[in-house]
Each structure stands twice: as C-alpha cells, then as structure tokens.
C-alpha atoms as a PDB file:
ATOM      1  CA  UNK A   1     -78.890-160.106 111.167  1.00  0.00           C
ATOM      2  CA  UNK A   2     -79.578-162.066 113.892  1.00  0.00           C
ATOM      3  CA  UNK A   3     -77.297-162.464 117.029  1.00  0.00           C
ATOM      4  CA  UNK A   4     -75.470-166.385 117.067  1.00  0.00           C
ATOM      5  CA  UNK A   5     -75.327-166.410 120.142  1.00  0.00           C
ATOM      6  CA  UNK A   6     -78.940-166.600 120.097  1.00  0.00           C
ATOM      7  CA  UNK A   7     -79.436-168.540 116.990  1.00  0.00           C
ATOM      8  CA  UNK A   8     -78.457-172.100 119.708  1.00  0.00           C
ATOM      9  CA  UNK A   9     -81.413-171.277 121.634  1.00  0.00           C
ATOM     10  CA  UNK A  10     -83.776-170.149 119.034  1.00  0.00           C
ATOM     11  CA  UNK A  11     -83.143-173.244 117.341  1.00  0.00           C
ATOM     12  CA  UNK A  12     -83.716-175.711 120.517  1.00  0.00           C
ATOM     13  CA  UNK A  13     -86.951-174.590 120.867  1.00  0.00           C
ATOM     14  CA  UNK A  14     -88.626-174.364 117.402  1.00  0.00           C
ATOM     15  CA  UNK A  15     -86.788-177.963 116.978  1.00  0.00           C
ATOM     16  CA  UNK A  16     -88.931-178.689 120.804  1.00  0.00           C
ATOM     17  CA  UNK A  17     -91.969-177.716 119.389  1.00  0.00           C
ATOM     18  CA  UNK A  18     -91.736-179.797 116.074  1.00  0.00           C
ATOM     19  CA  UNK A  19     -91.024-182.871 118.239  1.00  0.00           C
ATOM     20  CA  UNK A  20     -93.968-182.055 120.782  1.00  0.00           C
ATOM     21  CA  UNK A  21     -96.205-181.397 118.163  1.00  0.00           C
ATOM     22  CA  UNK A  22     -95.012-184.746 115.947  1.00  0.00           C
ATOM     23  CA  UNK A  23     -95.530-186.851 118.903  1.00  0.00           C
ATOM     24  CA  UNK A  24     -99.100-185.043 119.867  1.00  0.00           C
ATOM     25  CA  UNK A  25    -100.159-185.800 116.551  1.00  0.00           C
ATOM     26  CA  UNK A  26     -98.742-189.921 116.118  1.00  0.00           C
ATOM     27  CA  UNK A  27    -100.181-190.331 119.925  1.00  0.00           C
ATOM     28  CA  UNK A  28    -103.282-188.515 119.273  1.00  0.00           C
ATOM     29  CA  UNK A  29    -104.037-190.492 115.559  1.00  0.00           C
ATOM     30  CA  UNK A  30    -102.904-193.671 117.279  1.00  0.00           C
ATOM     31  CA  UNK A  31    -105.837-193.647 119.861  1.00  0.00           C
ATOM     32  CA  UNK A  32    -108.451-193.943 117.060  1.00  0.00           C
ATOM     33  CA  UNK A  33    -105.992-196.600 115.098  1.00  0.00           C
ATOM     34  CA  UNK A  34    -105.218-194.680 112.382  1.00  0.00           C
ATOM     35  CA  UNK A  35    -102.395-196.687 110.281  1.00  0.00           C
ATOM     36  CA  UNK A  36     -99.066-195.550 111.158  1.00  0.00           C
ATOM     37  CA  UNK A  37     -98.135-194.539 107.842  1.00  0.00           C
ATOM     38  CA  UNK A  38    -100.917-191.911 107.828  1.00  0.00           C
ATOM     39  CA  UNK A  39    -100.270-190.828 110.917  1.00  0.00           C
ATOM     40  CA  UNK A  40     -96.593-190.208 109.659  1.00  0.00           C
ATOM     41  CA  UNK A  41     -98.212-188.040 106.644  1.00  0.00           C
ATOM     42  CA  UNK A  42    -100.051-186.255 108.981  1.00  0.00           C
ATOM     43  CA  UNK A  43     -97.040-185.305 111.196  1.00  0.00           C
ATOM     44  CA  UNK A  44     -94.763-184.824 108.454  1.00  0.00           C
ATOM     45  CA  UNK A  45     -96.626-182.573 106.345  1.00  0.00           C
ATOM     46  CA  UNK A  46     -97.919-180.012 109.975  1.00  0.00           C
ATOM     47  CA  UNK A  47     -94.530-180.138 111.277  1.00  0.00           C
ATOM     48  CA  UNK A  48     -93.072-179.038 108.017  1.00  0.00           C
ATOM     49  CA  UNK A  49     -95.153-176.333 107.611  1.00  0.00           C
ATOM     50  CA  UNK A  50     -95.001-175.473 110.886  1.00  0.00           C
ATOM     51  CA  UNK A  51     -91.134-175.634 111.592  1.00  0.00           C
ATOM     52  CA  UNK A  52     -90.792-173.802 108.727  1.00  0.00           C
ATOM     53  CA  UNK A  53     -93.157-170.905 109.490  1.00  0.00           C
ATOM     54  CA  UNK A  54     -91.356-170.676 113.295  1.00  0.00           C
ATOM     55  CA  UNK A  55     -87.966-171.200 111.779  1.00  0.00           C
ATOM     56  CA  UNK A  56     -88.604-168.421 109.162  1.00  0.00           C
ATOM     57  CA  UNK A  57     -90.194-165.819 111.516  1.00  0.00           C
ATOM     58  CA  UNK A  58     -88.366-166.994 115.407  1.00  0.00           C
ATOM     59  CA  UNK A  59     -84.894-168.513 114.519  1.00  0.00           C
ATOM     60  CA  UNK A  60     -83.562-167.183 111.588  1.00  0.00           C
ATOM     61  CA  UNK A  61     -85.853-163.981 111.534  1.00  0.00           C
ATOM     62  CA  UNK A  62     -85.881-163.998 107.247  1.00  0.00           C
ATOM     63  CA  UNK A  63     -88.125-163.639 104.565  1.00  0.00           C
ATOM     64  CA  UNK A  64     -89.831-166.720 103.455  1.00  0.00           C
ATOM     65  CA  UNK A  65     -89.116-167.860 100.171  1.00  0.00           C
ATOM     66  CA  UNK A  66     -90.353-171.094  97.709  1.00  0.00           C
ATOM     67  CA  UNK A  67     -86.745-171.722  97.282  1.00  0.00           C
ATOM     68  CA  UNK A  68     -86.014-171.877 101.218  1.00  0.00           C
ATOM     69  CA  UNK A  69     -89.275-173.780 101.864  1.00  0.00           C
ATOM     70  CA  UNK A  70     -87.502-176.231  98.912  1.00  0.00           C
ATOM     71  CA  UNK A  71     -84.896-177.160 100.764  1.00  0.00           C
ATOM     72  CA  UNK A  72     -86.270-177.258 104.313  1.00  0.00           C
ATOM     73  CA  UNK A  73     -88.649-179.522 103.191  1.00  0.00           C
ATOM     74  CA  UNK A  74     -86.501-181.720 101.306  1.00  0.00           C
ATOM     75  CA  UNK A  75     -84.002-181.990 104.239  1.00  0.00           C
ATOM     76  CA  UNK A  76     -87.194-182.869 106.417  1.00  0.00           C
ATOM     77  CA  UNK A  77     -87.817-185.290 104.372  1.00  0.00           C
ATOM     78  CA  UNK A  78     -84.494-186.681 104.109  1.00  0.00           C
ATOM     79  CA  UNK A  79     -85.514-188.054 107.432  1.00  0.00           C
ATOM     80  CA  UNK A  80     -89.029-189.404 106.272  1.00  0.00           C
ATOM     81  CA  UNK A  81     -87.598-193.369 105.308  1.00  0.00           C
ATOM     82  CA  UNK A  82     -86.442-193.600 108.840  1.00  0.00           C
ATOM     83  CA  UNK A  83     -89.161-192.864 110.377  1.00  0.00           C
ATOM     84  CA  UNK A  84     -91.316-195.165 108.173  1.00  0.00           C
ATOM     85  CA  UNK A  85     -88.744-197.940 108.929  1.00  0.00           C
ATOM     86  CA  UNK A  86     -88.567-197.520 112.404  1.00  0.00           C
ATOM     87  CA  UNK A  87     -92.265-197.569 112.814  1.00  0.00           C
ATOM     88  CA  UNK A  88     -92.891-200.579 110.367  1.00  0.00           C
ATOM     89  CA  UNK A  89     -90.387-202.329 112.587  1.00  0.00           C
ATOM     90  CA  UNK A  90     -92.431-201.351 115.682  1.00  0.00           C
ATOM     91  CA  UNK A  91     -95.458-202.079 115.000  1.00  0.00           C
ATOM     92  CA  UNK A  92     -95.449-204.673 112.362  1.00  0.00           C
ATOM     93  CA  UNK A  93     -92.106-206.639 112.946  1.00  0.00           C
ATOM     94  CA  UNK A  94     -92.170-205.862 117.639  1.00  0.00           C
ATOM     95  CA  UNK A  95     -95.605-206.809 117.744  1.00  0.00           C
ATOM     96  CA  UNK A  96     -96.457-203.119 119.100  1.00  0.00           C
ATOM     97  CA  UNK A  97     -99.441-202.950 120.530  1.00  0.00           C
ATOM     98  CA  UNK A  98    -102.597-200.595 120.677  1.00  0.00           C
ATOM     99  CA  UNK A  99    -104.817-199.604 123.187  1.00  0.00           C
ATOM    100  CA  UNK A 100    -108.312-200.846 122.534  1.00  0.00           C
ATOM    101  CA  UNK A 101    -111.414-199.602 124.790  1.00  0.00           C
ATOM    102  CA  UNK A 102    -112.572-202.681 125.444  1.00  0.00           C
ATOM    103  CA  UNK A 103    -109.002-204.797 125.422  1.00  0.00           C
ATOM    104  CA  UNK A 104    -105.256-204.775 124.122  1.00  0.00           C
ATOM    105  CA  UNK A 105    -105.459-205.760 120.462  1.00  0.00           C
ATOM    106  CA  UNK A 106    -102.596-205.404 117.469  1.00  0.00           C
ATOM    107  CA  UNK A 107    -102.792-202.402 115.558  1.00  0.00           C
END
C-alpha cells in the first residue's frame, strides 16, 4: 500500500512529465510542419503509454493490468476532443503561425 501522503507528490510529477513530454513532442513535430492533428496522435498515444507505465510503477506502485490500462486510456482520451478543438481553433480559426527557415508562413 502506498503512503497518501505521498500519493500528492507522486502524482505532480508523473502528471509534470506527461505535460513536458506532450509539449516536447507538439513543439518538436511543429518545427518540421507536421499537421497538428498528427502531432496530437503522436503525443497522445507516447504520453499514454508513458503516464501509464510511470503511474503504474512510481505513483500508485501496482501491477499493470489490460483492464487498468482500459480505463486510463479512455479517461486520457476523454480529454482528446479538447485538445483537437483548441488546436483547430489556433491554428486554423487564430491564424497561428509557423516558423519557416526562410520566413513566417501559415501552417
């Protein structure tokens, strides 16, 4: 069992490194001008498996299980249409723009 007064901490930082690591990747796929919706594929599917794997063996210290990985994914992706939304309005409806090597163009 672990202790809950450590389970506030634990949690903080796996949930730091998901967001690091999401960001890393959109930033990092954005500099070649890969779509945004692939990008968000990208992220979602490494930070899934990856939050998972730290939340499995560093917050909750449990046995993995298909039916756990079920719902952590699901409730990940709960947030998925948000995201999608948020950068569609960004970057199609804002007029975000991309740095180009040779000049700022749209994405």
């Amino acid at each position: 069992m672990v202790n809950s007064f450590a389970l506030p901490s634990r949690f903080a930082v796996v949930s730091l490194v998901c967001a690091l690591l999401h960001n890393a990747i959109m930033i990092g796929l954005d500099r070649p001008h890969v779509h945004y919706l692939l990008s968000a594929v990208a992220s979602f599917v490494t930070v899934v498996l990856i939050g998972y794997g730290l939340h499995v063996a560093y917050t909750f210290r449990e046995a993995a299980s298909l039916a756990s990985f079920g719902r952590y994914a699901a409730g990940m992706a709960a947030n998925y249409p948000v995201t999608v939304a948020l950068l569609y309005f960004m970057c199609d409806v804002a007029g975000r723009r991309c740095r180009s090597p040779h000049r700022w163009q749209p994405c």
